[in-house]
Protein backbone atom coordinates (compact mmCIF):
# COMPACT_ATOMS: atom_id res chain seq x y z
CA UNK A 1 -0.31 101.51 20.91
CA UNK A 2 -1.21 105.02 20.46
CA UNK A 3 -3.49 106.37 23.62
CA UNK A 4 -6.90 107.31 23.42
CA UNK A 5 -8.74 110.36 24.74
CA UNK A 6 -12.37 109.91 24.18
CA UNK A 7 -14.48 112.10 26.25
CA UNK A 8 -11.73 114.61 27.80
CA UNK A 9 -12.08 118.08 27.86
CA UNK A 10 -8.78 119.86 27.65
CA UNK A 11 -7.56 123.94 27.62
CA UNK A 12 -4.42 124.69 26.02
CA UNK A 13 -2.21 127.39 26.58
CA UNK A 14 0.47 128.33 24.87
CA UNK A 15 1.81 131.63 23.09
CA UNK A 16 2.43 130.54 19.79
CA UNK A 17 -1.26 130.83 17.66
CA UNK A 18 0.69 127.50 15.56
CA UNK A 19 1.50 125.79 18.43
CA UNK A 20 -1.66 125.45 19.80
CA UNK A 21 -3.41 124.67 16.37
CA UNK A 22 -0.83 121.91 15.94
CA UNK A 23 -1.12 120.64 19.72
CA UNK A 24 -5.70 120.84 19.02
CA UNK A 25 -5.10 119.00 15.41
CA UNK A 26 -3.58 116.02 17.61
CA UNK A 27 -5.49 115.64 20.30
CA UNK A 28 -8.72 115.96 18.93
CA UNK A 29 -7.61 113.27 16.69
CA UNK A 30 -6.66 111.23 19.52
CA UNK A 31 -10.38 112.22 20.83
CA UNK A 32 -10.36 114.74 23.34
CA UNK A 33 -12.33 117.87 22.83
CA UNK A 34 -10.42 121.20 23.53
CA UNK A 35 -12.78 123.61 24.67
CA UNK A 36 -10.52 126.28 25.29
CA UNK A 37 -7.49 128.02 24.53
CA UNK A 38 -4.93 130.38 25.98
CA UNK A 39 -1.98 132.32 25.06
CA UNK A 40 -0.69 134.10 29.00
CA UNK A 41 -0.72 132.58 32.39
CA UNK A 42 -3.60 135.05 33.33
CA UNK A 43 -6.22 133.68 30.43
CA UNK A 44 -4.88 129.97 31.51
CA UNK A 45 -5.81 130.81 34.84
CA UNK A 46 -9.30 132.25 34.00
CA UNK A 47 -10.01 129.61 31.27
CA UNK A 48 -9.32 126.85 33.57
CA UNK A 49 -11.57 128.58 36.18
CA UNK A 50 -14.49 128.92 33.17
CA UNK A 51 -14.45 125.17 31.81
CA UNK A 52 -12.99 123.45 34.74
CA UNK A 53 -11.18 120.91 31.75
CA UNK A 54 -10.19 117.19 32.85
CA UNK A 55 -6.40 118.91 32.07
CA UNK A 56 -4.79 122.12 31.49
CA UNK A 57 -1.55 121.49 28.78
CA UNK A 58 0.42 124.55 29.66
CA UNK A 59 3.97 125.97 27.96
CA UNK A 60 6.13 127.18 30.77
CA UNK A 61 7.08 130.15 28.94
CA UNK A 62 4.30 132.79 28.35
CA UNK A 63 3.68 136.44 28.47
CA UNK A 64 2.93 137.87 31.85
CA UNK A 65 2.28 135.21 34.90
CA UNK A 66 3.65 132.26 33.02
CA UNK A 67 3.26 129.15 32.47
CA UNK A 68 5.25 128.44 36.48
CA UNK A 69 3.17 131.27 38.16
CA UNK A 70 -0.12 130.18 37.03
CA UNK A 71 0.72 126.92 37.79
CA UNK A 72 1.09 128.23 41.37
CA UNK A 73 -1.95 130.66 41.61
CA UNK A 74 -4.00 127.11 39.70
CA UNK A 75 -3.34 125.13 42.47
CA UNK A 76 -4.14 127.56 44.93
CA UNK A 77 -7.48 127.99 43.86
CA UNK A 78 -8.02 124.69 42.21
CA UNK A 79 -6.09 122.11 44.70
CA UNK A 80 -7.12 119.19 42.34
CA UNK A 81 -6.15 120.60 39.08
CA UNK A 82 -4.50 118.60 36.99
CA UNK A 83 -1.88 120.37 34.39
CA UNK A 84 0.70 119.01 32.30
CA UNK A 85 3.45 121.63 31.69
CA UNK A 86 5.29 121.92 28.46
CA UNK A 87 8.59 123.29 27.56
CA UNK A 88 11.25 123.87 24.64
CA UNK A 89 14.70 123.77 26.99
CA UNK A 90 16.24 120.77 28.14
CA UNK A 91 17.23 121.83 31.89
CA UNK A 92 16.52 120.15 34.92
CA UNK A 93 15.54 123.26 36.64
CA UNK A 94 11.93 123.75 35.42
CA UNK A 95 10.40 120.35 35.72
CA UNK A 96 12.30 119.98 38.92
CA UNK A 97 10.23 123.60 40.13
CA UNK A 98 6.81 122.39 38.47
CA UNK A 99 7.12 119.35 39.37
CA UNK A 100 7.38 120.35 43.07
CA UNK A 101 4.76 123.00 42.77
CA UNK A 102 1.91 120.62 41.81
CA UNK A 103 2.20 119.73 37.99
CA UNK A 104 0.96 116.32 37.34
CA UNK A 105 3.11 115.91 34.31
CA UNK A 106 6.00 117.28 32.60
CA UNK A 107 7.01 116.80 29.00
CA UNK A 108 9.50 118.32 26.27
CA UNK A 109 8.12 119.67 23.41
CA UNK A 110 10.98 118.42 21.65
CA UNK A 111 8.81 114.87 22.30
CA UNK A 112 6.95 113.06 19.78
CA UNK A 113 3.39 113.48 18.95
CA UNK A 114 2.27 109.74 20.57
CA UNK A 115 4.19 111.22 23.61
CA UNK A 116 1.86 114.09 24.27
CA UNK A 117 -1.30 111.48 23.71
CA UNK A 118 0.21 109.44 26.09
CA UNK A 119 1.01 112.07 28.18
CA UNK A 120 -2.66 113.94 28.31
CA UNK A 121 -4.00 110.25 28.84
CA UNK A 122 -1.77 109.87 32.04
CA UNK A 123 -2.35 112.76 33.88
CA UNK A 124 -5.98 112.78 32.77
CA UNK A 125 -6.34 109.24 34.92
CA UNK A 126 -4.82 111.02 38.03
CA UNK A 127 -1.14 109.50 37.47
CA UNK A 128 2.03 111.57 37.22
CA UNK A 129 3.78 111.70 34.28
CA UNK A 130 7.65 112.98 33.24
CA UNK A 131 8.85 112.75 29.78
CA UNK A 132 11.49 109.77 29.21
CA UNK A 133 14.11 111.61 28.05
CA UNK A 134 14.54 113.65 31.05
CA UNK A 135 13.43 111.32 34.01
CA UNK A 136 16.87 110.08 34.31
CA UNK A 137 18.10 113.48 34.44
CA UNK A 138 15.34 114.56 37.39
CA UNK A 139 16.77 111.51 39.49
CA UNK A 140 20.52 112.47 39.14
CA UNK A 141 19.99 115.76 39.63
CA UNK A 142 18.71 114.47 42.91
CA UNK A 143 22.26 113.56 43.73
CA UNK A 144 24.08 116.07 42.73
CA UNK A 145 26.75 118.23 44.32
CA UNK A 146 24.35 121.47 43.78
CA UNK A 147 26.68 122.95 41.92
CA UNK A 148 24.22 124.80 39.96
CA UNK A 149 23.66 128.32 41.51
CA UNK A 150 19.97 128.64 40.31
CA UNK A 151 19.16 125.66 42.75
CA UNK A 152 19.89 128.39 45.72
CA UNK A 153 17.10 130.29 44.65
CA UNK A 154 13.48 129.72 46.33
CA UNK A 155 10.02 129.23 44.06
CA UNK A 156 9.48 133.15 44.28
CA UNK A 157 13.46 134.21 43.35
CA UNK A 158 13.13 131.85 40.45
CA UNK A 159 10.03 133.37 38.69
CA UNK A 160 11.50 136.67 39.18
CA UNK A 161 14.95 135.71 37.66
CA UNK A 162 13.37 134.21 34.86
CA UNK A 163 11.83 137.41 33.58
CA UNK A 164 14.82 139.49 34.50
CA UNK A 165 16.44 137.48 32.50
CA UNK A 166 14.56 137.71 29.28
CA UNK A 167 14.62 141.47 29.67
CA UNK A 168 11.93 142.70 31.70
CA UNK A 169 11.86 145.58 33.74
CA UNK A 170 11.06 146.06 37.43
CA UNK A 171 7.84 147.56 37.31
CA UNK A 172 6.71 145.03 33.70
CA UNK A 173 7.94 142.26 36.63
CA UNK A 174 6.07 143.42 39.56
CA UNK A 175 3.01 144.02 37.25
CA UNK A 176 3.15 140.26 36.17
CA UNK A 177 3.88 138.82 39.55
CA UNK A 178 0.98 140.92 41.12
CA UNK A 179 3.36 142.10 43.46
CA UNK A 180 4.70 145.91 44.26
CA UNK A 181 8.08 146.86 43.13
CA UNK A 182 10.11 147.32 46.07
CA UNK A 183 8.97 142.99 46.38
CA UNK A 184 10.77 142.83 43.28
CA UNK A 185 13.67 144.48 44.26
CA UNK A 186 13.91 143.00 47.06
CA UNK A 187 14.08 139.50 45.05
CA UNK A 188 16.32 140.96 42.79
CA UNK A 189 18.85 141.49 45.83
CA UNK A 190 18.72 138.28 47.18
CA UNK A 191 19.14 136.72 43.31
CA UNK A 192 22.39 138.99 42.45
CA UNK A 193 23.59 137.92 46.15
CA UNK A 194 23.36 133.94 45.56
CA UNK A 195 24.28 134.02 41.87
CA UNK A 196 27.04 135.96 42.52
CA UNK A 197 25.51 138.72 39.48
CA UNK A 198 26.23 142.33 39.38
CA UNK A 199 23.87 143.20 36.52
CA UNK A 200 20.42 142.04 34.49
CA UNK A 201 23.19 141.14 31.38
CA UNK A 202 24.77 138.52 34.14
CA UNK A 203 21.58 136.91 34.85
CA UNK A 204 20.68 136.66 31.29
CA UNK A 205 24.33 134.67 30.98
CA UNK A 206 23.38 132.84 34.15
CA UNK A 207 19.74 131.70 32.40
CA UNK A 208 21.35 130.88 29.23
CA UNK A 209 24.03 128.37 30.63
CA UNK A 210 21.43 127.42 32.90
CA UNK A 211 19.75 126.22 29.46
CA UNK A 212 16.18 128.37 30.74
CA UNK A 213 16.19 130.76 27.91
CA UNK A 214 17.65 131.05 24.33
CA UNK A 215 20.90 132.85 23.53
């Protein structure tokens, strides 16, 4: 039985113009009204602030803040927020990290349509929600030997790697963060001293085994 959302206002954000046309198209079928849409973690941010929405469907990866540091500056300002966070990669690391930074839901766009439905509806009633096909994943990872060298980083070191990782500067890193750059460097020490990385090509390697961005 397909969910309903009659009555909810929702913002989207996402980067991709088509995503977000495709993600309106279903759930204003389903019945929700989206009153708002955004395509960085710093128009998320201020459209959530503006419409106050019954949910926020965020992609983890956007321009700027992103999708994980809004998430955190959100919650900050808006305790009782409730977002569902998005994203195209199959790692544990990122639902793990929204997850424990507030998210009320976490689902793979990979998913089907009824799954985001179902998903919107769920948080939207105050329960959690993780997509299926990565629960079971969530709760080993629990268990495991920590292996992975990303776990070593905290909340802050993450968001930094992340965008070192895709290419961005120092300074196009602080300015995103909100943060001066000597903050970023010092981050950046700490990150090439647990992952072991002598260089920004090394953490890109790191992020793409890690399965957090495309090769």
């Amino acid at each position: 039985m397909v969910a309903t959302l009659e009555g909810l206002r929702l913002v989207l954000a996402d980067d991709h113009t088509v995503v977000r046309m495709g993600f309106r198209m279903l759930l204003e079928g389903a019945g929700a009204a989206v009153v708002a849409e955004a395509a960085s973690g710093e128009a998320a941010f201020a459209a959530f602030a503006e419409h106050r929405p019954d949910v926020l469907v965020m992609d983890v990866t956007m321009p700027g803040l992103g999708g994980l540091g809004a998430l955190e500056r959100l919650l900050a300002h808006h305790p009782g927020a409730r977002v569902l966070m998005l994203s195209a990669h199959d790692d544990t690391q990122v639902p793990t990290r929204a997850l424990k930074a507030g998210a009320a839901g976490y689902l793979s766009k990979r998913a089907q349509p009824t799954e985001l439905v179902r998903a919107v509806g769920e948080v939207a009633r105050g329960r959690r929600y993780v997509d299926p096909e990565i629960a079971s994943q969530l709760a080993l990872a629990q268990f495991g030997d920590g292996a992975d060298p990303v776990d070593a980083l905290t909340d802050k070191e993450f968001a930094v790697f992340l965008q070192l990782a895709k290419g961005r500067d120092v300074r196009q890193v602080a300015d995103s963060q909100r943060v001066s750059a000597s903050t970023v460097g010092t981050h950046l020490y700490h990150i090439k001293q647990k992952l072991q990385a002598a260089n920004s090509a090394q953490l890109a390697l790191i992020a793409v085994r890690a399965g957090l961005i495309e090769a």
